[in-house]
N, C-alpha and C. Protein backbone atom coordinates (compact mmCIF):
# COMPACT_ATOMS: atom_id res chain seq x y z
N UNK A 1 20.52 -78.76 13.41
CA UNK A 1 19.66 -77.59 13.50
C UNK A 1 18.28 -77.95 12.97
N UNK A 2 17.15 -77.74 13.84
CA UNK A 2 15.91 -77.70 13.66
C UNK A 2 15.35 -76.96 12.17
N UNK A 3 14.09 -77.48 11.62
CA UNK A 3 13.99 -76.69 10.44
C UNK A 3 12.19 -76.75 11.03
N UNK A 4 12.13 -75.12 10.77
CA UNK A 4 10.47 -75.04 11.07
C UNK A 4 9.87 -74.21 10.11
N UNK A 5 8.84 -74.00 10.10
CA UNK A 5 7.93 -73.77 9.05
C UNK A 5 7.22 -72.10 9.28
N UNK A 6 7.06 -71.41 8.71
CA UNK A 6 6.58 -70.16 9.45
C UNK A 6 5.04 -70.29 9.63
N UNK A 7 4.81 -69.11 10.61
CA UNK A 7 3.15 -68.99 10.89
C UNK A 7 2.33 -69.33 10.68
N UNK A 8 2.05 -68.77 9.02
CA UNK A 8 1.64 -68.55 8.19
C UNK A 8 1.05 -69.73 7.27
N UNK A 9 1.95 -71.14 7.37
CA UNK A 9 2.32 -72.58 6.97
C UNK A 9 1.37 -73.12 7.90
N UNK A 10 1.64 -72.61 9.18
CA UNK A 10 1.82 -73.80 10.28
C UNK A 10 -0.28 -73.52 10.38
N UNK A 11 -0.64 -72.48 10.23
CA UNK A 11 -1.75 -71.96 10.26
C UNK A 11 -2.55 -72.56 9.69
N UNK A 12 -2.12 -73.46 8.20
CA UNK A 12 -3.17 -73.66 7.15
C UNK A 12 -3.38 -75.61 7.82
N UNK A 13 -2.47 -75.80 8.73
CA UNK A 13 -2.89 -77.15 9.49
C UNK A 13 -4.11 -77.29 10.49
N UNK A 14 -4.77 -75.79 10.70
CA UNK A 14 -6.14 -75.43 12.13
C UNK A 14 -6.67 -75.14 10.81
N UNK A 15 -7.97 -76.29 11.20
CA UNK A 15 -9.24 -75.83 10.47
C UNK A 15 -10.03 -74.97 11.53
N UNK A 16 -11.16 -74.14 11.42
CA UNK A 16 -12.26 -73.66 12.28
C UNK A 16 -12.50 -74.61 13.08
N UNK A 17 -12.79 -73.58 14.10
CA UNK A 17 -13.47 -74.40 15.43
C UNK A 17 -14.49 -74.14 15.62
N UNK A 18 -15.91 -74.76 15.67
CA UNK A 18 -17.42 -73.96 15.75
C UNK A 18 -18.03 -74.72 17.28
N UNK A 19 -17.52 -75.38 18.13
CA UNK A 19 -18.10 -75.84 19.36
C UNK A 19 -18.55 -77.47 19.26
N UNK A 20 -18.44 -78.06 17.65
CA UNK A 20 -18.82 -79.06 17.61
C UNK A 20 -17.86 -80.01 18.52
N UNK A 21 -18.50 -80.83 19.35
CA UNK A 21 -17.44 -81.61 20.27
C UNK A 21 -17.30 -83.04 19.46
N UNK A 22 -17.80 -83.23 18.33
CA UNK A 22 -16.97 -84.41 17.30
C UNK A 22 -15.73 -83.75 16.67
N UNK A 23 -15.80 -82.11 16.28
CA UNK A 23 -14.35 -81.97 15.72
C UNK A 23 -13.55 -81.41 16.96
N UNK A 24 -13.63 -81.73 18.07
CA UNK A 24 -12.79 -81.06 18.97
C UNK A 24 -10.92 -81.41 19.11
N UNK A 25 -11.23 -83.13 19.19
CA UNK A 25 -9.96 -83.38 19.07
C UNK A 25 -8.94 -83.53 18.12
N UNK A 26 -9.62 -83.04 17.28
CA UNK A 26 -9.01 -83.28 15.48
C UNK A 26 -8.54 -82.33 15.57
N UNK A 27 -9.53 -80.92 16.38
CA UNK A 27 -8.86 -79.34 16.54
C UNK A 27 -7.33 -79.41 17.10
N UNK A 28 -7.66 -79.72 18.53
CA UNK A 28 -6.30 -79.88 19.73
C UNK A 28 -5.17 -80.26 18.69
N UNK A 29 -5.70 -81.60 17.97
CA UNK A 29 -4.38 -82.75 17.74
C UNK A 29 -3.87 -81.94 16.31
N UNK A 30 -4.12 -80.73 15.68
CA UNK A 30 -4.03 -79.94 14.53
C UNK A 30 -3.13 -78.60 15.20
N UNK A 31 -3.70 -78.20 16.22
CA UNK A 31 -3.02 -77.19 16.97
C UNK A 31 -1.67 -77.87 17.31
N UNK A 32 -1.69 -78.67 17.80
CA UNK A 32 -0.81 -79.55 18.08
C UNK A 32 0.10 -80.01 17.45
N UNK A 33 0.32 -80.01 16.34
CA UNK A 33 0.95 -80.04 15.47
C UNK A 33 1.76 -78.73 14.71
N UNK A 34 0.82 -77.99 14.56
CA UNK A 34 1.12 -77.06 13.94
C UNK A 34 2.30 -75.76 15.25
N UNK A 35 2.38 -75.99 16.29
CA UNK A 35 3.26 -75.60 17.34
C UNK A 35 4.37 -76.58 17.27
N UNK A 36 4.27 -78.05 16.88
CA UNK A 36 5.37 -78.61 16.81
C UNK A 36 6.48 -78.34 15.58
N UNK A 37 5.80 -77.33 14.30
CA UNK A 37 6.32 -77.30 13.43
C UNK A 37 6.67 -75.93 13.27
N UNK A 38 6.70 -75.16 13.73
CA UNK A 38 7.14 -73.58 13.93
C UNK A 38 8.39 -73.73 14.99
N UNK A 39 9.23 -72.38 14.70
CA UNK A 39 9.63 -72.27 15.61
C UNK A 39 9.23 -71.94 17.47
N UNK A 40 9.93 -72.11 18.01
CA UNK A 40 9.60 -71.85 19.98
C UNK A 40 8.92 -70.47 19.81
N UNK A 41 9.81 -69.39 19.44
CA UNK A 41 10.28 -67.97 19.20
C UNK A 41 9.12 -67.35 18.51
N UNK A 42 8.09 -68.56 18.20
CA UNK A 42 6.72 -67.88 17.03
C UNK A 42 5.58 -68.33 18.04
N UNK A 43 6.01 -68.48 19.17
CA UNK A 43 4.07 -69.60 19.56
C UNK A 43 3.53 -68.62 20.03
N UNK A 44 3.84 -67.46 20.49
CA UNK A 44 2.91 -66.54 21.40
C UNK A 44 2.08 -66.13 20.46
N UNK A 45 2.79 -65.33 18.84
CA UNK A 45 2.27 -65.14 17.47
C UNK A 45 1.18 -66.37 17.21
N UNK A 46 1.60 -67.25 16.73
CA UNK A 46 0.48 -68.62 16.52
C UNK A 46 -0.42 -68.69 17.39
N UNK A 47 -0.58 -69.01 18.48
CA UNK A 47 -1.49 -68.77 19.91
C UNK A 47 -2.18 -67.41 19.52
N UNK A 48 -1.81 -66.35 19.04
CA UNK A 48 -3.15 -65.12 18.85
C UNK A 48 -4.07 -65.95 17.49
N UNK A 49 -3.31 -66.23 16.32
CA UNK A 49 -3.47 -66.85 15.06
C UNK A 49 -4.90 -68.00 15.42
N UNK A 50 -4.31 -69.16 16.02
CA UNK A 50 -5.56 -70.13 16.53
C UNK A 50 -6.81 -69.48 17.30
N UNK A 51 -6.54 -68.50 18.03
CA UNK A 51 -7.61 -67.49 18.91
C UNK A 51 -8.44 -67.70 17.49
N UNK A 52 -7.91 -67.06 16.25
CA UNK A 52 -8.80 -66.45 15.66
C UNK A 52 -9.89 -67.52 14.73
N UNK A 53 -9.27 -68.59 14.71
CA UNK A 53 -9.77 -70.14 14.30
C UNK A 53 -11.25 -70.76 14.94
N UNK A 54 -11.42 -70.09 16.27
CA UNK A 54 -11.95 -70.46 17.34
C UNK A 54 -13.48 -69.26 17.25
N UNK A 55 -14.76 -69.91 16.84
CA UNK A 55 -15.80 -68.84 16.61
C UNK A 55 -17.14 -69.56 17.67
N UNK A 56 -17.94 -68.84 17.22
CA UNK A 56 -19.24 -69.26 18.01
C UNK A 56 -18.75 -68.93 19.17
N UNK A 57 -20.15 -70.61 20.42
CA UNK A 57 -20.27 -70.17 21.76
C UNK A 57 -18.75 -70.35 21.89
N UNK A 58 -17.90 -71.65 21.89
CA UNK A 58 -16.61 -70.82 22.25
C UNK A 58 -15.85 -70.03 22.44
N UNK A 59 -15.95 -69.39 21.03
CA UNK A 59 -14.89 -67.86 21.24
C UNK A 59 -15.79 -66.93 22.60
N UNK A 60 -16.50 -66.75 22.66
CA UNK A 60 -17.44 -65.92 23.80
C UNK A 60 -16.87 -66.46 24.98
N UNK A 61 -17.05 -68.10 25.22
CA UNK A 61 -16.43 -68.65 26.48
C UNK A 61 -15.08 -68.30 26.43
N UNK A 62 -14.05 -68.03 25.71
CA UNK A 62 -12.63 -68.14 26.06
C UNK A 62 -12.19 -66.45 25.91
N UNK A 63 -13.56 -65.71 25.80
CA UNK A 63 -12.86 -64.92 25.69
C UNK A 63 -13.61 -64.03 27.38
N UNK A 64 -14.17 -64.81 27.81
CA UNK A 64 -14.81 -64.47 29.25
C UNK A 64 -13.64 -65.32 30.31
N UNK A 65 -12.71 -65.81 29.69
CA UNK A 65 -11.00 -66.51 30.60
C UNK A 65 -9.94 -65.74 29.78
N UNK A 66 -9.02 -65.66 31.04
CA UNK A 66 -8.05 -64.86 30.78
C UNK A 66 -6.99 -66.86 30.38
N UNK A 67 -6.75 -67.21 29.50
CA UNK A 67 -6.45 -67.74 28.72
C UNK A 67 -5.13 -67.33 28.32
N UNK A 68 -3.82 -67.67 28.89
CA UNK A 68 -2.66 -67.32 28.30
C UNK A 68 -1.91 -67.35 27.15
N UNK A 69 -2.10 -69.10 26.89
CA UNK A 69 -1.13 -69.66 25.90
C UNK A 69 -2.07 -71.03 25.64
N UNK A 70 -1.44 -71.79 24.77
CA UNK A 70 -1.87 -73.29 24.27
C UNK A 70 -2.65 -73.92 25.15
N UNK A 71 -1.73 -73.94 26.15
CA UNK A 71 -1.72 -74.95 27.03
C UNK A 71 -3.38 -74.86 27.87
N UNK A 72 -3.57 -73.69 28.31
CA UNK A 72 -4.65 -73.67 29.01
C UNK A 72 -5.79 -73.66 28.02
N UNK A 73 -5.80 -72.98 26.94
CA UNK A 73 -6.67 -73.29 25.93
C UNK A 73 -6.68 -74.82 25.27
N UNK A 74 -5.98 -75.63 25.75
CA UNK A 74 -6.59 -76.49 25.11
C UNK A 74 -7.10 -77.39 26.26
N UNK A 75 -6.59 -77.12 27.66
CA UNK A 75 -7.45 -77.76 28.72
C UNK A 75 -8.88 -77.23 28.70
N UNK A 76 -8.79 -75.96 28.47
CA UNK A 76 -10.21 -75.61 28.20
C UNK A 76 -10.94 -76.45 27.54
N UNK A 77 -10.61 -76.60 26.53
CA UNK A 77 -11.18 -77.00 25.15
C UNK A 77 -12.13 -78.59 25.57
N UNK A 78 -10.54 -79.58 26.22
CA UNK A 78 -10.84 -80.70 26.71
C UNK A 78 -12.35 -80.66 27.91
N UNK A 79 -11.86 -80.41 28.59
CA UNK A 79 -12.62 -80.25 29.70
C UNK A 79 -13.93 -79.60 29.59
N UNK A 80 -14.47 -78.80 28.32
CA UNK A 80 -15.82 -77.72 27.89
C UNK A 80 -16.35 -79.10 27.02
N UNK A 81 -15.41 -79.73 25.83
CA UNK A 81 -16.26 -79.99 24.56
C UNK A 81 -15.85 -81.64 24.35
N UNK A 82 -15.00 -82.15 25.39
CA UNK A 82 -14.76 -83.77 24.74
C UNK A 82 -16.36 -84.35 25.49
N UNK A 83 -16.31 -85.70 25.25
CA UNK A 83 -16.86 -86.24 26.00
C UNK A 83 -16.73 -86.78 26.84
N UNK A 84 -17.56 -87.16 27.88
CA UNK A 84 -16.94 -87.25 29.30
C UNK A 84 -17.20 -89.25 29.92
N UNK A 85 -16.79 -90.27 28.77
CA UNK A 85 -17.03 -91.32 28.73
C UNK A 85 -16.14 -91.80 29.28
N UNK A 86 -15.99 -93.41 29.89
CA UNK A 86 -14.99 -93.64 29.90
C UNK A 86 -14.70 -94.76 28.92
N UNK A 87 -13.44 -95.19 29.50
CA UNK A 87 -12.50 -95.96 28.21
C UNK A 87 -13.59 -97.33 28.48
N UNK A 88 -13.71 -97.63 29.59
CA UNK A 88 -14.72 -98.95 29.33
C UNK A 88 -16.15 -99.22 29.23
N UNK A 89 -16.17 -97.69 28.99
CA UNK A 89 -17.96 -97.42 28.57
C UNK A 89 -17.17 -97.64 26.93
N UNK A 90 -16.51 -97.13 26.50
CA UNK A 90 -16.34 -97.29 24.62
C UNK A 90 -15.81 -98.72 23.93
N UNK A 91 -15.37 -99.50 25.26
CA UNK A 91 -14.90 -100.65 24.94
C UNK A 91 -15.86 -101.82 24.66
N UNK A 92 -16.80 -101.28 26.04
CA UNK A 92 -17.91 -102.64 26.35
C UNK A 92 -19.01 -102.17 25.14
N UNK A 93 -19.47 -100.47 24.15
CA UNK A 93 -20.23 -100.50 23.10
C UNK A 93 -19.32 -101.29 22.11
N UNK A 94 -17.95 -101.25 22.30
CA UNK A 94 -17.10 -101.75 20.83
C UNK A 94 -17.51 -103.13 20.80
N UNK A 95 -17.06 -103.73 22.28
CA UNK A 95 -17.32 -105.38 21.97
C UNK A 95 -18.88 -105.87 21.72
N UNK A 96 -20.31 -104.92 21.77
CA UNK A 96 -21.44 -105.63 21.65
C UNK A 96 -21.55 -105.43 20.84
N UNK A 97 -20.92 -104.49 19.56
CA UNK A 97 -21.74 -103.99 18.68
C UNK A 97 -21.61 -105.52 17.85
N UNK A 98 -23.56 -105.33 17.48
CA UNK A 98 -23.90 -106.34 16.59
C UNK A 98 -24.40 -106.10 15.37
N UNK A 99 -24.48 -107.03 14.13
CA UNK A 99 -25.15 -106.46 12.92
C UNK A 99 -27.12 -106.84 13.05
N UNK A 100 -27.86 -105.59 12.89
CA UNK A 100 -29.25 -106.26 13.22
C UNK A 100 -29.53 -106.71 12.06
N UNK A 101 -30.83 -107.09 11.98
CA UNK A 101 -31.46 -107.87 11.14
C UNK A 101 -31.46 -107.29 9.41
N UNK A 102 -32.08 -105.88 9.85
CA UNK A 102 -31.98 -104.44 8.47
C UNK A 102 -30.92 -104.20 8.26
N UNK A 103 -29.81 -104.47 8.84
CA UNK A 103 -28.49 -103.75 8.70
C UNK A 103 -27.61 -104.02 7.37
N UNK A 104 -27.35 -103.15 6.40
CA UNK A 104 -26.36 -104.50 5.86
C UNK A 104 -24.86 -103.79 6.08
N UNK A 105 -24.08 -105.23 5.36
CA UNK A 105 -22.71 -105.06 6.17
C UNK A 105 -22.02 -103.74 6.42
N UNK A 106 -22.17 -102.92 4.91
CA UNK A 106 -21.79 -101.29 4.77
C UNK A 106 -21.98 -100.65 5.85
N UNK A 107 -23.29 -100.94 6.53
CA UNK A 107 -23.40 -99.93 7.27
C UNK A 107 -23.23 -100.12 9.07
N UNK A 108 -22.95 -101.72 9.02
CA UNK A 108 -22.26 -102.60 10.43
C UNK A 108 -20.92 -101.84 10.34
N UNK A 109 -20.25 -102.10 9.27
CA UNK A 109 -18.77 -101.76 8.81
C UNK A 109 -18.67 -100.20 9.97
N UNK A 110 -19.27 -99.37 9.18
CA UNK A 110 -19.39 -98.45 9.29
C UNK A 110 -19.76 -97.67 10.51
N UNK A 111 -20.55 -98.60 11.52
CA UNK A 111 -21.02 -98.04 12.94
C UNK A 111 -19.77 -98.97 13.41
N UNK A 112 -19.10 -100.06 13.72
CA UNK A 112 -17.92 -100.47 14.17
C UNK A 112 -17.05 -99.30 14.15
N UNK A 113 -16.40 -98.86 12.95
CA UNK A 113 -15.26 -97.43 12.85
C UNK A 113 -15.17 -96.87 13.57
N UNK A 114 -17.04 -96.45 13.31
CA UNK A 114 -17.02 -95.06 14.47
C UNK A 114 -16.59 -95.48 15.81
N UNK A 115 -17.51 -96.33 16.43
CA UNK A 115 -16.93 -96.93 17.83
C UNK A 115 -15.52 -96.79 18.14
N UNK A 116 -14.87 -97.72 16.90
CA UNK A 116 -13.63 -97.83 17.27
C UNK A 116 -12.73 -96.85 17.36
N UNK A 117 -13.33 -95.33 16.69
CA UNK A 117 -12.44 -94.14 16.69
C UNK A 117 -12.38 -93.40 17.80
N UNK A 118 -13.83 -93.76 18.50
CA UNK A 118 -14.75 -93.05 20.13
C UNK A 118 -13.46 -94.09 20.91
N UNK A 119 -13.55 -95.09 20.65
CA UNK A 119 -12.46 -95.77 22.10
C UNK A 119 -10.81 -95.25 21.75
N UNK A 120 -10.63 -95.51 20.46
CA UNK A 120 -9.45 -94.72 20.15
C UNK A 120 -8.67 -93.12 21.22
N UNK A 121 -10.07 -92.14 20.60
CA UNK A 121 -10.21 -90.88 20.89
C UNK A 121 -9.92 -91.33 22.66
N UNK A 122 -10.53 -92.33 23.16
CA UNK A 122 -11.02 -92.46 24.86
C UNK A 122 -9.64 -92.72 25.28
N UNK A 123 -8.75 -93.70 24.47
CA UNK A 123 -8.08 -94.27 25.37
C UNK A 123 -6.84 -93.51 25.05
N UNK A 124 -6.79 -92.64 23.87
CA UNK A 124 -5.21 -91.47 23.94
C UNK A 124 -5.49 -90.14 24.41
N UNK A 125 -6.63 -89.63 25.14
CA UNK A 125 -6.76 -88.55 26.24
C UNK A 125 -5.71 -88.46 27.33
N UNK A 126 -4.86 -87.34 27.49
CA UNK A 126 -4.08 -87.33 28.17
C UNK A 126 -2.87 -88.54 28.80
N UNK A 127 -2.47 -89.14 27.54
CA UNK A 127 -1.16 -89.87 27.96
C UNK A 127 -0.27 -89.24 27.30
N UNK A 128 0.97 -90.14 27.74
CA UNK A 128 2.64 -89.87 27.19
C UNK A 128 2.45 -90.29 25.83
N UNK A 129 3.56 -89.90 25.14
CA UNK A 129 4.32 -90.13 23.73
C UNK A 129 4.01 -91.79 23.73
N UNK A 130 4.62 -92.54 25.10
CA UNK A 130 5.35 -94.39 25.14
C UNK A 130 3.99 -95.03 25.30
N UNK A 131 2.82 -94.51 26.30
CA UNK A 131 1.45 -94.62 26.40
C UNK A 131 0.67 -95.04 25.13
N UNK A 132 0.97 -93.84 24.44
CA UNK A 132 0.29 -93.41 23.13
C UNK A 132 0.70 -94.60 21.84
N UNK A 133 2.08 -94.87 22.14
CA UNK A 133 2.42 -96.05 20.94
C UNK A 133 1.90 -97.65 21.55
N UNK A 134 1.47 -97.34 22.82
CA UNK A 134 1.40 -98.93 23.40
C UNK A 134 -0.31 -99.17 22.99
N UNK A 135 -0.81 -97.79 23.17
CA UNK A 135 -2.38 -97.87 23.24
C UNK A 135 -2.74 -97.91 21.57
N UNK A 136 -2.09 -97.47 21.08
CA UNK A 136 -2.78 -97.47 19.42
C UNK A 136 -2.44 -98.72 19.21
N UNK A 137 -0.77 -99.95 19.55
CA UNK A 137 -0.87 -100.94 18.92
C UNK A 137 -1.94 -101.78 19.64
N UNK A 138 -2.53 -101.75 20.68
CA UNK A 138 -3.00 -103.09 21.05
C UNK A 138 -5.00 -102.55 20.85
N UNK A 139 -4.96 -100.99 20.54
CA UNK A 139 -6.40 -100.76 19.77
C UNK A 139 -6.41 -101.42 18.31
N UNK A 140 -5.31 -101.78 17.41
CA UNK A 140 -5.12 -101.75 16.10
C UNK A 140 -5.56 -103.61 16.18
């Protein structure tokens, strides 16, 4: 027997959503979670709950779509606020990035990450579970 967490729990895993498309997928992959940890029998409840997570120009846009459940809200979400790169536009910035002359290492270190989190983010957009473990080991 399954053990899930109530609403209320599962709620304090969605931070705000304000339209920024750097926290977008942190949003999804939080929503996302937090439906995996409730019961089935609670998502329609949770689904009003995240509505309310969701402010600014967004909430205006989603609330001008008739928006059922998760699912279409978070295609929304994808499709309004990711970015629209591809995996070998984030690969070919990963492999040039160089350290310039002013740079020091802290802050090479530091623009590498990001890259590497942008190809990360690029290359687990819409795959499987088996996808998802093949693509993180051979990003790692």
């Amino acid at each position: 027997m399954a053990e899930y967490i109530s609403v209320r729990e599962a709620l304090k895993l969605v931070s705000p959503f304000k339209g920024d498309k750097k926290e977008v997928l942190a949003f999804i992959s939080n929503v996302d979670t937090a439906f995996e940890v409730i019961d089935p029998e609670n998502s329609d409840v949770l689904y009003k709950f995240i509505l309310t997570r969701v402010s600014g120009e967004p909430r205006v846009a989603i609330s001008q779509r008739n928006l059922e459940n998760w699912e279409e809200l978070r295609t929304f979400l994808k499709n309004t606020y990711t970015e629209k790169r591809t995996l070998d536009f984030h690969a070919t910035q990963l492999s040039g990035a160089r350290q310039g002359k002013n740079d020091n290492i802290s802050e090479w270190i530091q623009g590498v990450q990001k890259l590497s989190s942008k190809f990360r983010e690029a290359a687990l957009q819409d795959c499987g579970y088996y996808e998802r473990v093949g693509i993180v080991a051979l990003a790692n």
